[in-house]
PDB file of N, CA and C in Angstrom:
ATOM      1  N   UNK A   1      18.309  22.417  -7.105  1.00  0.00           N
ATOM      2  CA  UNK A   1      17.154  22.905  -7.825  1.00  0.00           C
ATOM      3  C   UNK A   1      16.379  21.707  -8.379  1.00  0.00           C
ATOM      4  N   UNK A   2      15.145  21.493  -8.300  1.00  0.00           N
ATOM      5  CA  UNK A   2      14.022  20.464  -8.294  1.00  0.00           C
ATOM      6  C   UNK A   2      13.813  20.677 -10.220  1.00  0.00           C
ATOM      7  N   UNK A   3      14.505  19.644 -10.480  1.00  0.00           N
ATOM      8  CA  UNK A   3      13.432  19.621 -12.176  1.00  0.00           C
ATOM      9  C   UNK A   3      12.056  19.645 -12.363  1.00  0.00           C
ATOM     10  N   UNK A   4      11.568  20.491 -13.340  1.00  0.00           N
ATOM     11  CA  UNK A   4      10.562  20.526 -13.749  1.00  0.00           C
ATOM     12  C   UNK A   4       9.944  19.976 -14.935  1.00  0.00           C
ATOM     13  N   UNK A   5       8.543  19.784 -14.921  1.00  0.00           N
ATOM     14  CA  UNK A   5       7.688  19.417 -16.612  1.00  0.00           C
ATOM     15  C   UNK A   5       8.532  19.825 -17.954  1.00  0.00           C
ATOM     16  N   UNK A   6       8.529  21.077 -17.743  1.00  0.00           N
ATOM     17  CA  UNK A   6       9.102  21.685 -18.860  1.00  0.00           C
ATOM     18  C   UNK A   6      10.712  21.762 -19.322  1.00  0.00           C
ATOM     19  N   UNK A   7      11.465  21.731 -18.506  1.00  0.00           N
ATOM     20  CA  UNK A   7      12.979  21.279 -18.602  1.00  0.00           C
ATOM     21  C   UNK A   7      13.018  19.747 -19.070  1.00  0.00           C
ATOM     22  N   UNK A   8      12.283  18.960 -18.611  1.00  0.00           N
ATOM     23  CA  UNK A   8      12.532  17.782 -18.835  1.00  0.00           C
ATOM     24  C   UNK A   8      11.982  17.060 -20.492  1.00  0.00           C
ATOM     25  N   UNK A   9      11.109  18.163 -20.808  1.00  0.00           N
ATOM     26  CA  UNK A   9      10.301  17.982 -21.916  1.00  0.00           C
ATOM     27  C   UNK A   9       9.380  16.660 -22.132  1.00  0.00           C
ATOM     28  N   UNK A  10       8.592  16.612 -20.582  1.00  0.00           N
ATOM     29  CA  UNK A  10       7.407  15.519 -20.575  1.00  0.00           C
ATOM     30  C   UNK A  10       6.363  16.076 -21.222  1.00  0.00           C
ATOM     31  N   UNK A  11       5.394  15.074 -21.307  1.00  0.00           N
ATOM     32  CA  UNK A  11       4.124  15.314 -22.046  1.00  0.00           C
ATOM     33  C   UNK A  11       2.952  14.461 -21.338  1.00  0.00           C
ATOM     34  N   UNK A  12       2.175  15.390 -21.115  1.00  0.00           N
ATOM     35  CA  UNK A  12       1.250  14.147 -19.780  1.00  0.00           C
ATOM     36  C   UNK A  12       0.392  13.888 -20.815  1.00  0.00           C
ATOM     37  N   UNK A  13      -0.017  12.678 -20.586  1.00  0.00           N
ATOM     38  CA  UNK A  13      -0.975  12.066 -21.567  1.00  0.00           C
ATOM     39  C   UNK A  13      -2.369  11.496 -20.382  1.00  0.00           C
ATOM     40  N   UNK A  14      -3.311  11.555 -20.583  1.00  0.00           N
ATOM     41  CA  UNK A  14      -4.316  11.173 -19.954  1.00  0.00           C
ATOM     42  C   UNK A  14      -5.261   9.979 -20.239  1.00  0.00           C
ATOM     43  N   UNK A  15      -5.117   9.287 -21.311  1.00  0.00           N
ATOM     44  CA  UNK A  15      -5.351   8.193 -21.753  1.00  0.00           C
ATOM     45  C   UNK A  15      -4.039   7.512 -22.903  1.00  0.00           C
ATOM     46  N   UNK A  16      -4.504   6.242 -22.702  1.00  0.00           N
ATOM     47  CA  UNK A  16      -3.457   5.193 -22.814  1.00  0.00           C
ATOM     48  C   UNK A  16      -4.326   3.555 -23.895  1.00  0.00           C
ATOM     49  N   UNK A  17      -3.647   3.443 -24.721  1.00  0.00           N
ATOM     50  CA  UNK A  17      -4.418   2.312 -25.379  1.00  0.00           C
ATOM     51  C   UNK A  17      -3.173   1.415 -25.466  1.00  0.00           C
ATOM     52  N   UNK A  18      -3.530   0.236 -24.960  1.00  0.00           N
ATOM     53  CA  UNK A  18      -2.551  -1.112 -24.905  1.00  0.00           C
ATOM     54  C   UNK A  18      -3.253  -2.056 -25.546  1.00  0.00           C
ATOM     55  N   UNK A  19      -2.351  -2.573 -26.822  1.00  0.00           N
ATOM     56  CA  UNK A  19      -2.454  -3.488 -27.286  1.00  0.00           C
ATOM     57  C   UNK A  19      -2.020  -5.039 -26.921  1.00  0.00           C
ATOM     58  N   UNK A  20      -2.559  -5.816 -25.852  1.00  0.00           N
ATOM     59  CA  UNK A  20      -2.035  -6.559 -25.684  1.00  0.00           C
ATOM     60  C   UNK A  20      -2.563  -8.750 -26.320  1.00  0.00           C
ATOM     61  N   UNK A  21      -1.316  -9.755 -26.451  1.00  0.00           N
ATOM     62  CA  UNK A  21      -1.632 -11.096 -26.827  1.00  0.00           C
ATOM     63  C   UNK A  21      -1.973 -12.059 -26.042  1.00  0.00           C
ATOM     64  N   UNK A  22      -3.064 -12.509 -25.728  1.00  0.00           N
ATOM     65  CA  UNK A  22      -3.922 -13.178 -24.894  1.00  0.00           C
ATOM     66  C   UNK A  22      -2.996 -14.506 -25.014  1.00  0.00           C
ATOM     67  N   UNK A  23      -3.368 -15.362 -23.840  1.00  0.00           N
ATOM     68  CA  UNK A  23      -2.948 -17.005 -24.024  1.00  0.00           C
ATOM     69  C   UNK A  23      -3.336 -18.064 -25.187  1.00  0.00           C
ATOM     70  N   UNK A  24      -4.934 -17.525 -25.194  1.00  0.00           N
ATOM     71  CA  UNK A  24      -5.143 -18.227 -26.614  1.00  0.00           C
ATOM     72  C   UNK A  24      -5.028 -18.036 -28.002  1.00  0.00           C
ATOM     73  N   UNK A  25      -4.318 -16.690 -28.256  1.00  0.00           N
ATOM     74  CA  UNK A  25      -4.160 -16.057 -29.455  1.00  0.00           C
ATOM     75  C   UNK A  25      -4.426 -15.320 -29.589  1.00  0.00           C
ATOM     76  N   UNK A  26      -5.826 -14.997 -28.907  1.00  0.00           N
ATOM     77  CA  UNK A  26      -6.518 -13.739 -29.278  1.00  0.00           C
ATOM     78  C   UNK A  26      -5.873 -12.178 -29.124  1.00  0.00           C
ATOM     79  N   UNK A  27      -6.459 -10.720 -29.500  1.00  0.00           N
ATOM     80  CA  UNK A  27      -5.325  -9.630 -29.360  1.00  0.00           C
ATOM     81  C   UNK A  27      -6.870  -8.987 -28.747  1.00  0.00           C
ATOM     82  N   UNK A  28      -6.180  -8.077 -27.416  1.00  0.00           N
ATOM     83  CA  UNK A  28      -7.143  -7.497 -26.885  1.00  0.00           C
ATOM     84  C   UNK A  28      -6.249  -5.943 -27.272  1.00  0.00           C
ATOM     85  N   UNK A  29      -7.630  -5.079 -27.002  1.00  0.00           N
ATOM     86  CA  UNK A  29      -6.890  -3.754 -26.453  1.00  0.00           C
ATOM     87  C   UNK A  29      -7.703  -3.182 -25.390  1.00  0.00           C
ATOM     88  N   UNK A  30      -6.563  -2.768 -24.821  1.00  0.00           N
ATOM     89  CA  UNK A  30      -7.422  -2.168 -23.049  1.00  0.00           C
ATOM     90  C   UNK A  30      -6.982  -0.552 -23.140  1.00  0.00           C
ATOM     91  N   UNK A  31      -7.726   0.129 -22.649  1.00  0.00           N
ATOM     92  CA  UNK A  31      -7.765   1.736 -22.686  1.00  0.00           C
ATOM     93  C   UNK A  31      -7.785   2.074 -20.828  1.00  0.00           C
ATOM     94  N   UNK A  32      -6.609   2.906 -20.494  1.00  0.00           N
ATOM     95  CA  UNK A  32      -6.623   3.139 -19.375  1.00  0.00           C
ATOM     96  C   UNK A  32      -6.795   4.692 -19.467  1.00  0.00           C
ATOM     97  N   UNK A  33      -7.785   5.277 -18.484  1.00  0.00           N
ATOM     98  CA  UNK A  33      -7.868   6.547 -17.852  1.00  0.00           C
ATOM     99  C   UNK A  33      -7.446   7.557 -16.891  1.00  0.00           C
ATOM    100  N   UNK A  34      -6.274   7.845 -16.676  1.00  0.00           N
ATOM    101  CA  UNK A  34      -5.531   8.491 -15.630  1.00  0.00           C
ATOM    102  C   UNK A  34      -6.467   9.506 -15.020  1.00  0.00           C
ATOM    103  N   UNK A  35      -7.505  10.438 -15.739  1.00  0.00           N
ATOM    104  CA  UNK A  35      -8.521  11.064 -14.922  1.00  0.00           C
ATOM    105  C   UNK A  35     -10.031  10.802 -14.675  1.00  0.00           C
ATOM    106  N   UNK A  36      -9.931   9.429 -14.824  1.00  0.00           N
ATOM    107  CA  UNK A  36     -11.254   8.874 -14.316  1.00  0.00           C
ATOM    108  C   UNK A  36     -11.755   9.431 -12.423  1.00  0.00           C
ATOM    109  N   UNK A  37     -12.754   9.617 -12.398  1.00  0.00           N
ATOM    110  CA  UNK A  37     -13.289   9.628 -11.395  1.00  0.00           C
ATOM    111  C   UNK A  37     -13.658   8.908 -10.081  1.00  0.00           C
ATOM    112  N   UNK A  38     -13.310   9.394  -9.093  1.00  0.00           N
ATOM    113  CA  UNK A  38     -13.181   8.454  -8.028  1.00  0.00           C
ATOM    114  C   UNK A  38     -14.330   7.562  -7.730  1.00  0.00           C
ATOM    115  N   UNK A  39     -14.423   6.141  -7.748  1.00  0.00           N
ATOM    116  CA  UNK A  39     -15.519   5.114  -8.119  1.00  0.00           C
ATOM    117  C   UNK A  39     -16.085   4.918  -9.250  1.00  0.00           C
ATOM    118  N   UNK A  40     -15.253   5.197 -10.581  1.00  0.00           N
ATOM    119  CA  UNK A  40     -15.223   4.813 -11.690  1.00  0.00           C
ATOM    120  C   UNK A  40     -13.988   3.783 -12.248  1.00  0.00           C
ATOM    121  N   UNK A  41     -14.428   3.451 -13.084  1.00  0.00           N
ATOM    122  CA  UNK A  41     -13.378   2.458 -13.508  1.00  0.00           C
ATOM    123  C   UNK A  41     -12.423   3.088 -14.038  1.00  0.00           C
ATOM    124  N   UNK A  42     -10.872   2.643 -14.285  1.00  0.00           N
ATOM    125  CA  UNK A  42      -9.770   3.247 -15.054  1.00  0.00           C
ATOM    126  C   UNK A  42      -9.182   2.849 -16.206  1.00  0.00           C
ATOM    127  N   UNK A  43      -9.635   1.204 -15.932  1.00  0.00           N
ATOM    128  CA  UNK A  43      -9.331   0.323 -16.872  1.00  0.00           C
ATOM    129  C   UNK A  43     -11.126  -0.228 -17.576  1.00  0.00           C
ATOM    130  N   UNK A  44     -10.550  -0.376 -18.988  1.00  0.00           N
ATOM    131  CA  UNK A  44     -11.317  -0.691 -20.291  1.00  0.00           C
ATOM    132  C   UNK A  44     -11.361  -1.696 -20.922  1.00  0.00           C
ATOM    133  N   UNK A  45     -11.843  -2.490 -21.518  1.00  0.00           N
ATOM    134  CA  UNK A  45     -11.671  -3.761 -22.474  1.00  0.00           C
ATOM    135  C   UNK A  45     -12.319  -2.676 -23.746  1.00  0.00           C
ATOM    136  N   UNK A  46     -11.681  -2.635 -24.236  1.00  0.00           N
ATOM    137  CA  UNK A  46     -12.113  -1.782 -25.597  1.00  0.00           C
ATOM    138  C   UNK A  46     -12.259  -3.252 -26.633  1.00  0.00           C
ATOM    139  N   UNK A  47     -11.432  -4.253 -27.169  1.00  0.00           N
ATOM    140  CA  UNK A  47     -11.716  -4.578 -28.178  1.00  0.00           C
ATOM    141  C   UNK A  47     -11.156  -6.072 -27.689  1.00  0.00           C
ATOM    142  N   UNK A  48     -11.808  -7.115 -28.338  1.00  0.00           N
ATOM    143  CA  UNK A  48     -11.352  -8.476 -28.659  1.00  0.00           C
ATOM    144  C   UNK A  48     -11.316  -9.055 -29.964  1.00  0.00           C
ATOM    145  N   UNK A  49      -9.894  -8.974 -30.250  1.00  0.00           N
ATOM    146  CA  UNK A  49      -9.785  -9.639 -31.893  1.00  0.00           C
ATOM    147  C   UNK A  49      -9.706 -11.126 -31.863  1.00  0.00           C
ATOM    148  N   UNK A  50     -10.566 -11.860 -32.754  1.00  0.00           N
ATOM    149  CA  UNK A  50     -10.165 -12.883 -32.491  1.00  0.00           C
ATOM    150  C   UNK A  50      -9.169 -13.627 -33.172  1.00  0.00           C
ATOM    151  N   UNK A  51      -8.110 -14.788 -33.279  1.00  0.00           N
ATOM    152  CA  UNK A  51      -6.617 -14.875 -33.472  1.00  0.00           C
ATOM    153  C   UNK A  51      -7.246 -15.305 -35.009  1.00  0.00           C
ATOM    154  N   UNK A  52      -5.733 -15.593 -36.148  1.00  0.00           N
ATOM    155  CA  UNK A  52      -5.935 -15.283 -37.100  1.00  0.00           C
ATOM    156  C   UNK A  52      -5.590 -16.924 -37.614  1.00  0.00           C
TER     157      UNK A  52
END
């Protein structure tokens, strides 16, 4: 018998925000779109902090 969504107790999420630490210090965050549209972008540069 094939597990399902609901037995397994997933949760689909459709966007995604990553906080990630650049080489020079700086902290970006990138926003990914799992239902973006075909010939749209998926990936985001949402923010550039600059280091402290």
């Amino acid at each position: 018998m094939a597990s399902t969504k609901d037995d397994r107790g997933d949760h689909y999420l459709a966007k995604f925000w990553f906080d990630v630490a650049l080489a020079d210090g700086r902290r970006a965050t990138l926003y990914f779109d799992r239902k973006a549209r075909a010939g749209t972008a998926r990936w985001w540069l949402y923010a550039i902090d600059e280091a402290s």
